[in-house]
C-alpha atoms as a PDB file:
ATOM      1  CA  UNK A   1     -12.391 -17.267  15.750  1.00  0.00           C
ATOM      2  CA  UNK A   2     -16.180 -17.570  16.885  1.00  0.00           C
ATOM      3  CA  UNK A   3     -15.562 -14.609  19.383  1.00  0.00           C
ATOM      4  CA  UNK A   4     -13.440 -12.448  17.154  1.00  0.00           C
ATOM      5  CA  UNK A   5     -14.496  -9.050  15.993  1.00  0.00           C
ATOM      6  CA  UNK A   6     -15.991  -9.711  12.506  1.00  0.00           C
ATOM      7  CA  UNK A   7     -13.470  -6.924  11.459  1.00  0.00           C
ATOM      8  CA  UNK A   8     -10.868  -9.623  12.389  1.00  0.00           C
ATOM      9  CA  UNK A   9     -13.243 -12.403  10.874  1.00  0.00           C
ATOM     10  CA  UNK A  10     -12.963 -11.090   7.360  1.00  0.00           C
ATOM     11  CA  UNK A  11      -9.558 -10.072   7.590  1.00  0.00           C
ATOM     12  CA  UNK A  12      -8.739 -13.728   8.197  1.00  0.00           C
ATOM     13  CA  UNK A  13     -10.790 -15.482   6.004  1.00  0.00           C
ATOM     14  CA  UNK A  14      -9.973 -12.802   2.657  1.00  0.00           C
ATOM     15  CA  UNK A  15      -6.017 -13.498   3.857  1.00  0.00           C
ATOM     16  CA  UNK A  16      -6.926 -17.422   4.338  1.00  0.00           C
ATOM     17  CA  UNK A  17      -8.737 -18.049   1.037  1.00  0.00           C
ATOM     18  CA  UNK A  18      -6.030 -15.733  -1.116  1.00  0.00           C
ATOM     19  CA  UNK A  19      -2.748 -18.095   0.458  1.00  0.00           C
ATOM     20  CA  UNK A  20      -5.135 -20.705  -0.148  1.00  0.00           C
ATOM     21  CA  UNK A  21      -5.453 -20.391  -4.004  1.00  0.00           C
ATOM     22  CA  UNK A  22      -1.765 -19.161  -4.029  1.00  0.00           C
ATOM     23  CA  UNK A  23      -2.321 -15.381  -5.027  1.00  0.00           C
ATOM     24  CA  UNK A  24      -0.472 -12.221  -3.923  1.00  0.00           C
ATOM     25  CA  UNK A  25      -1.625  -9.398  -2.848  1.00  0.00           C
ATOM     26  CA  UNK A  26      -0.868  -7.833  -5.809  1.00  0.00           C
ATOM     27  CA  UNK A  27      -3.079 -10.567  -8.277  1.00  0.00           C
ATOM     28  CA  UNK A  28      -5.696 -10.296  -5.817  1.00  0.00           C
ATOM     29  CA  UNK A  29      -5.897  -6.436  -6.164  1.00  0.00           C
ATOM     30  CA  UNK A  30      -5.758  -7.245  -9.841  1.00  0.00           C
ATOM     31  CA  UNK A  31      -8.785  -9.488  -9.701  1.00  0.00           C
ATOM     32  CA  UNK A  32     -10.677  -7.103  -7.581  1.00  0.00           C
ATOM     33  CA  UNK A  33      -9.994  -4.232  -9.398  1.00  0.00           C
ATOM     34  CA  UNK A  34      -8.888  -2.292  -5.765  1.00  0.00           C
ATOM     35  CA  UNK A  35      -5.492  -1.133  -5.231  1.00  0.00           C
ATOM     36  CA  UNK A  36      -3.096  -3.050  -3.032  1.00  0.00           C
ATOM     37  CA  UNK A  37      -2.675  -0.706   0.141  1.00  0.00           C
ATOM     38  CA  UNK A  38      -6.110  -1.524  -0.318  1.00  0.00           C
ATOM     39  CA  UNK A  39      -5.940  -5.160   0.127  1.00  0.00           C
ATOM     40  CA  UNK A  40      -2.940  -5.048   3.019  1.00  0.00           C
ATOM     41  CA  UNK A  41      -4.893  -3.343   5.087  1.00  0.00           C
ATOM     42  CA  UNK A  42      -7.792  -5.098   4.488  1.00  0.00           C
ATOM     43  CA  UNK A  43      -5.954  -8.232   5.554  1.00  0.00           C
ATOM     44  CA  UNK A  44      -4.252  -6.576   9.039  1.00  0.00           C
ATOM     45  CA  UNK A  45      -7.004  -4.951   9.842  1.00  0.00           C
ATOM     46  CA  UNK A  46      -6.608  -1.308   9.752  1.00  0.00           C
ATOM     47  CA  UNK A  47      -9.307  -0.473   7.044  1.00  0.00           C
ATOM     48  CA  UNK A  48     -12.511  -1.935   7.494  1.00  0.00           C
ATOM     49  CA  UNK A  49     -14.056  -3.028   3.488  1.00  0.00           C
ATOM     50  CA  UNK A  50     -17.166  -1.047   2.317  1.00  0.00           C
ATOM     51  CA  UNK A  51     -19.684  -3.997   1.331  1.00  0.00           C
ATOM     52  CA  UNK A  52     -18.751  -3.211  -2.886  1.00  0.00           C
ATOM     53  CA  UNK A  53     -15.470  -3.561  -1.697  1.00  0.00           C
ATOM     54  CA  UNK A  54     -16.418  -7.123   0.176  1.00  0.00           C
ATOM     55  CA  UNK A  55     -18.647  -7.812  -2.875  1.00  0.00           C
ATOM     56  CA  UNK A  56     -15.435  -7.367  -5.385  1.00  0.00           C
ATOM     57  CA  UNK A  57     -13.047  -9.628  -2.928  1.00  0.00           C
ATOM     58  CA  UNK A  58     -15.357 -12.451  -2.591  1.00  0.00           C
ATOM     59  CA  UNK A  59     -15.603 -12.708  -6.481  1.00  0.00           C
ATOM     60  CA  UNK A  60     -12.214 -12.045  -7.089  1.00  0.00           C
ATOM     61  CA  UNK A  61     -11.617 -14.876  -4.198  1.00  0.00           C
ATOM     62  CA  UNK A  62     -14.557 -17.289  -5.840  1.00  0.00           C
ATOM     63  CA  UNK A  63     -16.898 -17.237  -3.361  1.00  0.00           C
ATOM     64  CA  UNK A  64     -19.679 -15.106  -1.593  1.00  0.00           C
ATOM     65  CA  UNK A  65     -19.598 -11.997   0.639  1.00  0.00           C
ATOM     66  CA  UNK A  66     -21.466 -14.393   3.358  1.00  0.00           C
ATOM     67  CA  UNK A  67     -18.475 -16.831   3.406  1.00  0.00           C
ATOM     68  CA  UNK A  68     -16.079 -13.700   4.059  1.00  0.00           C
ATOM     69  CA  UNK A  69     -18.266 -13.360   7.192  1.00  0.00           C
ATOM     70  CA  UNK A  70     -18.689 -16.860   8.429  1.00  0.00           C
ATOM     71  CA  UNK A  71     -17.058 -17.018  11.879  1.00  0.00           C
ATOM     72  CA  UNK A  72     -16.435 -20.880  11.728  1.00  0.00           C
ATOM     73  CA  UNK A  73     -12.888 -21.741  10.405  1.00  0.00           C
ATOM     74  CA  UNK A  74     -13.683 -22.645   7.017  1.00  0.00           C
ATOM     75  CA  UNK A  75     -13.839 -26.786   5.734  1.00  0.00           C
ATOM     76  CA  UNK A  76      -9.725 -27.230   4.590  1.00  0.00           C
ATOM     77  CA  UNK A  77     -10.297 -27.674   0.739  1.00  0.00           C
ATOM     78  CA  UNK A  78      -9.239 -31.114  -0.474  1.00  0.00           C
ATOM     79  CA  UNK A  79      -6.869 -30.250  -3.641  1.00  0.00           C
ATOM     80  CA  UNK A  80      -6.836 -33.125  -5.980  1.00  0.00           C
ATOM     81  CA  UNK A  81      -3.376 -35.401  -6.343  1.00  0.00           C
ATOM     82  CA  UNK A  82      -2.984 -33.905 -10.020  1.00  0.00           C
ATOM     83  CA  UNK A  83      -3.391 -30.416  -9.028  1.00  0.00           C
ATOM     84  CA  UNK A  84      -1.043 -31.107  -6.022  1.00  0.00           C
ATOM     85  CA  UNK A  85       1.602 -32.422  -8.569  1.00  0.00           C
ATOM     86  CA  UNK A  86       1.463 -29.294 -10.504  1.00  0.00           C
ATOM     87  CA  UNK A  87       2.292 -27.296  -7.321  1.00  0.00           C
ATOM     88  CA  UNK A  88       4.818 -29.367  -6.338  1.00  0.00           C
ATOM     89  CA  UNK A  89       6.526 -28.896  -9.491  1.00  0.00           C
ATOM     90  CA  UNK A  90       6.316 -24.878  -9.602  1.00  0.00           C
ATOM     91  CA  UNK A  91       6.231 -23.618  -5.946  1.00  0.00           C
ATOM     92  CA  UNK A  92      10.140 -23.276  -5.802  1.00  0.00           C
ATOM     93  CA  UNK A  93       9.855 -21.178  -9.105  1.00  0.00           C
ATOM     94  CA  UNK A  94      10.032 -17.366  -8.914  1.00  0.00           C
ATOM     95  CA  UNK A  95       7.248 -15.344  -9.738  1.00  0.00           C
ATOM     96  CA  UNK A  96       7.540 -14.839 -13.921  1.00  0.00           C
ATOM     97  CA  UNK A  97       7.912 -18.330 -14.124  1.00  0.00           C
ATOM     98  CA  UNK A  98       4.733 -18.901 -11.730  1.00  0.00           C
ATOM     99  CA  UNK A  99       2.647 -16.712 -13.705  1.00  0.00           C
ATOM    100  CA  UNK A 100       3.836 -17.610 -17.220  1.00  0.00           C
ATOM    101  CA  UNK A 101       2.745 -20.943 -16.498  1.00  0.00           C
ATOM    102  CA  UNK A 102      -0.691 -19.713 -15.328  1.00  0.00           C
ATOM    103  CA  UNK A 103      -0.812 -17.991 -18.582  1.00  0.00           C
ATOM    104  CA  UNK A 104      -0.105 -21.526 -20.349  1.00  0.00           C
ATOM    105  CA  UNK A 105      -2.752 -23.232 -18.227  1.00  0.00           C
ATOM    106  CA  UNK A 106      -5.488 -20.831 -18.613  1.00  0.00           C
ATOM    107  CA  UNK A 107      -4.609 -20.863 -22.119  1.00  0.00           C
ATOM    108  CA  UNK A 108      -5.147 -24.428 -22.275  1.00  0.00           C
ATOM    109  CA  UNK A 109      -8.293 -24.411 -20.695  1.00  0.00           C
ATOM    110  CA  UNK A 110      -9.184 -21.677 -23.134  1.00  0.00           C
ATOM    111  CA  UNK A 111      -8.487 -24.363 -25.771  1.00  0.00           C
ATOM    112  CA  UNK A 112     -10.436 -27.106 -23.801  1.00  0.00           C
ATOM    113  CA  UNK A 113     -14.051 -25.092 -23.679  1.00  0.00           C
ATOM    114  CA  UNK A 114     -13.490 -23.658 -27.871  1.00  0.00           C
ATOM    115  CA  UNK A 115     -16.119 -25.632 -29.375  1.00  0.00           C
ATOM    116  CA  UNK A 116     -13.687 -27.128 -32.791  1.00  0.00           C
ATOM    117  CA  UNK A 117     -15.268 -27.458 -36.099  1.00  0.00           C
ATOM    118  CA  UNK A 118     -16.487 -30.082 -37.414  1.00  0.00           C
ATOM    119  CA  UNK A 119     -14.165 -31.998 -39.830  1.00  0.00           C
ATOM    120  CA  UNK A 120     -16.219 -33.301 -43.468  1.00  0.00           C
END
């Protein structure tokens, strides 16, 4: 990838980190707040991203415009055994399911940062 066309750089990486955290096309348009045409053909290469487009991707991806133009194959991401579990037990699930239960767990987290009341 170190002599690619950056074009084909960022196209790989934004495709890369989205499979990575398991999002369509479709969530990641969501996130970003661009349409999804916009994001396929970010992602084969036939539109080239604007740098607020780049800036909305990388935040919608969790990370920086820089990393969505670093040439070196990025570090593989060590998932933690718990988080693997959970994938294990919902990547043969259809999509609803998928994304009811990332409803539930964002919930939960929700619940998990709510500082509770103190009890007299």
């Amino acid at each position: 990838m170190a002599d690619a066309p950056l074009k084909k750089v960022v196209s790989a990486r934004i495709k890369a980190l989205r499979l990575e955290q398991g999002l369509t096309q479709e969530k990641l348009c969501e996130r970003a707040e661009i349409s999804v045409d916009a994001v396929n053909r970010i992602e084969t290469g036939t539109r080239v991203p604007t740098i607020d487009t780049l800036e909305k991707v990388a935040a919608a991806l969790g990370t920086s415009v820089t990393d969505l133009l670093h040439r070196a194959p990025p570090k593989p991401a060590k998932t933690p055994a718990p988080v693997r579990r959970l994938l294990a037990l919902v990547e043969n699930e259809s999509a609803a399911v998928q994304e009811t239960i990332e409803e539930i767990v964002r919930a939960a987290l929700r619940l998990t940062k709510t500082p509770r009341p103190k009890r007299r």
